[in-house]
Protein backbone atom coordinates (compact mmCIF):
# COMPACT_ATOMS: atom_id res chain seq x y z
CA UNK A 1 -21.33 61.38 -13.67
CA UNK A 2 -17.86 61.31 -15.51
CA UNK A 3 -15.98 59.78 -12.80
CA UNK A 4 -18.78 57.07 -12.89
CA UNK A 5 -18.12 56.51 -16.54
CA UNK A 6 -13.98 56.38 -15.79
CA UNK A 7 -14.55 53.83 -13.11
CA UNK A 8 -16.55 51.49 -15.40
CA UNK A 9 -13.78 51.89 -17.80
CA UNK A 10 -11.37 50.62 -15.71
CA UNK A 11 -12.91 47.80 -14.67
CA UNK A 12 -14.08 46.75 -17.99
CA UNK A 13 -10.74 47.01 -19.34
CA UNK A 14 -9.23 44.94 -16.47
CA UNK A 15 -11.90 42.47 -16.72
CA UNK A 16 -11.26 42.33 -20.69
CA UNK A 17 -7.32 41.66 -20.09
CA UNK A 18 -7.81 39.21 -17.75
CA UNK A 19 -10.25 37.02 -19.46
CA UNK A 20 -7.84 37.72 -22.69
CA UNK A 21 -4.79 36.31 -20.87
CA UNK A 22 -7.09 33.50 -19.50
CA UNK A 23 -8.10 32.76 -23.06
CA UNK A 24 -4.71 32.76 -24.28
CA UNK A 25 -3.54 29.87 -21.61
CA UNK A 26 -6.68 27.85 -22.08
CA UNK A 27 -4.97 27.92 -26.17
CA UNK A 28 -1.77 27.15 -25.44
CA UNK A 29 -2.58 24.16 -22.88
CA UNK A 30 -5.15 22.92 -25.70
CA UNK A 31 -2.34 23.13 -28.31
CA UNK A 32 -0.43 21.35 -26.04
CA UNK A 33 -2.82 18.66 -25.48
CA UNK A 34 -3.64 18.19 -28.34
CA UNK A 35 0.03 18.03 -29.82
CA UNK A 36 1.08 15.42 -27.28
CA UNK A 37 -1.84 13.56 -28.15
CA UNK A 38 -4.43 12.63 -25.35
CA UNK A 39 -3.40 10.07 -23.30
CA UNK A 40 -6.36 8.09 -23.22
CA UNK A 41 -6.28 8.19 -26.66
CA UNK A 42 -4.18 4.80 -26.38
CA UNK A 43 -4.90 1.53 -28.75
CA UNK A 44 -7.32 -0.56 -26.80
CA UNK A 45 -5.01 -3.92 -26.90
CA UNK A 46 -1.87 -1.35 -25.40
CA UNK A 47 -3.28 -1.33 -21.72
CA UNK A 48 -3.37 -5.02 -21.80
CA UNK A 49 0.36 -5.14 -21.19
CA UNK A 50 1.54 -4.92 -17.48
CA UNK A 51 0.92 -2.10 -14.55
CA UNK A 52 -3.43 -0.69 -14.78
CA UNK A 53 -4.21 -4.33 -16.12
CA UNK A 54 -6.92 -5.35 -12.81
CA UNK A 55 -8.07 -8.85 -14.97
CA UNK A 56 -4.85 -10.00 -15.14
CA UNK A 57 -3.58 -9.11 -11.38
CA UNK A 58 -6.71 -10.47 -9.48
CA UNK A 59 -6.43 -13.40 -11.83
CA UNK A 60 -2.53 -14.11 -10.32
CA UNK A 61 -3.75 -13.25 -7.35
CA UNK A 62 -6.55 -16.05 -7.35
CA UNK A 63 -3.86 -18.56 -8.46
CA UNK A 64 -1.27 -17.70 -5.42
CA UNK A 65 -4.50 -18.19 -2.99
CA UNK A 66 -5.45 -21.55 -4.54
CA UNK A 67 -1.62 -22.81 -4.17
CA UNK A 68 -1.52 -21.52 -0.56
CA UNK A 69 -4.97 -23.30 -0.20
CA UNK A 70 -3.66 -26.33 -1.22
CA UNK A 71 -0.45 -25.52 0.82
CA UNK A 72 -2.71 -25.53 3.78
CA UNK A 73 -4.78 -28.66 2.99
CA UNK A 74 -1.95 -30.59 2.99
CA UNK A 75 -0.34 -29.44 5.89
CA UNK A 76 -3.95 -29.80 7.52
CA UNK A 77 -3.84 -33.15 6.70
CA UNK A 78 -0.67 -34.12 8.02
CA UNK A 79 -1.07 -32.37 11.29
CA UNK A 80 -4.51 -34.68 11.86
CA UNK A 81 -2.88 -37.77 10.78
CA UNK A 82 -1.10 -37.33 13.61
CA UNK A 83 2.34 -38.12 12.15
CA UNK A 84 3.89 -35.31 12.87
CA UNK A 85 7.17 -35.09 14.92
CA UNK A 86 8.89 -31.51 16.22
CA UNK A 87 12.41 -31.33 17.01
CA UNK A 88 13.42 -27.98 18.42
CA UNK A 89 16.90 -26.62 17.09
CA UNK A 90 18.63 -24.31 19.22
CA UNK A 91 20.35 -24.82 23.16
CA UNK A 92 21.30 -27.80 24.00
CA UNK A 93 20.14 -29.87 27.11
CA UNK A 94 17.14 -27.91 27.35
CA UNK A 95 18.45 -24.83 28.26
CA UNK A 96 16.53 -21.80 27.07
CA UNK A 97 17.60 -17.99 27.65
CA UNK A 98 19.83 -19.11 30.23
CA UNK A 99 17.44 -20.72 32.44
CA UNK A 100 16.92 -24.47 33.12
CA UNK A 101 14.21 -26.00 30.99
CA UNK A 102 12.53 -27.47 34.66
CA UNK A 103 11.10 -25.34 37.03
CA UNK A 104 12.41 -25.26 40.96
């Protein structure tokens, strides 16, 4: 029955220094935290400002697809007015990759 009793000491007193240890981290990093000051803890107005702002990057977002849109009307339009005229710039005389531009 005594070695019983010396077991359950043992374990109790490992159990008790761990969870004493464990409560002494869990202070520090509390301490820590709260020294630093939370970082969520920010002024509402300071996230407003540049990167993590999602309003403000979908709304320049929405304005570069409205200027390619309009990009892309107009180019539309020019191709069906038919008044468009395409020069190629490169070989000479029709050559291309060193083969005659007709076939034999």
């Amino acid at each position: 029955m005594n070695s019983h009793t010396t077991d359950r000491a043992k374990v109790d007193t490992y159990t008790r220094t761990c969870l004493t240890i464990i409560a002494v981290l869990l202070t520090v990093l509390i301490v820590g935290l709260w020294a630093d000051g939370v970082p969520a803890a920010r002024p509402a107005g300071a996230a407003a400002e540049g990167f993590g702002n999602a309003a403000k990057q979908r709304k320049a977002m929405i304005e570069a697809q409205q200027k390619t849109n309009a990009k892309l009307d107009a180019l539309m339009g020019l191709l069906r007015s038919g008044e468009v005229k395409v020069r190629l710039a490169g070989k000479p005389d029709g050559e291309r990759d060193g083969h005659d531009a007709q076939a034999p």
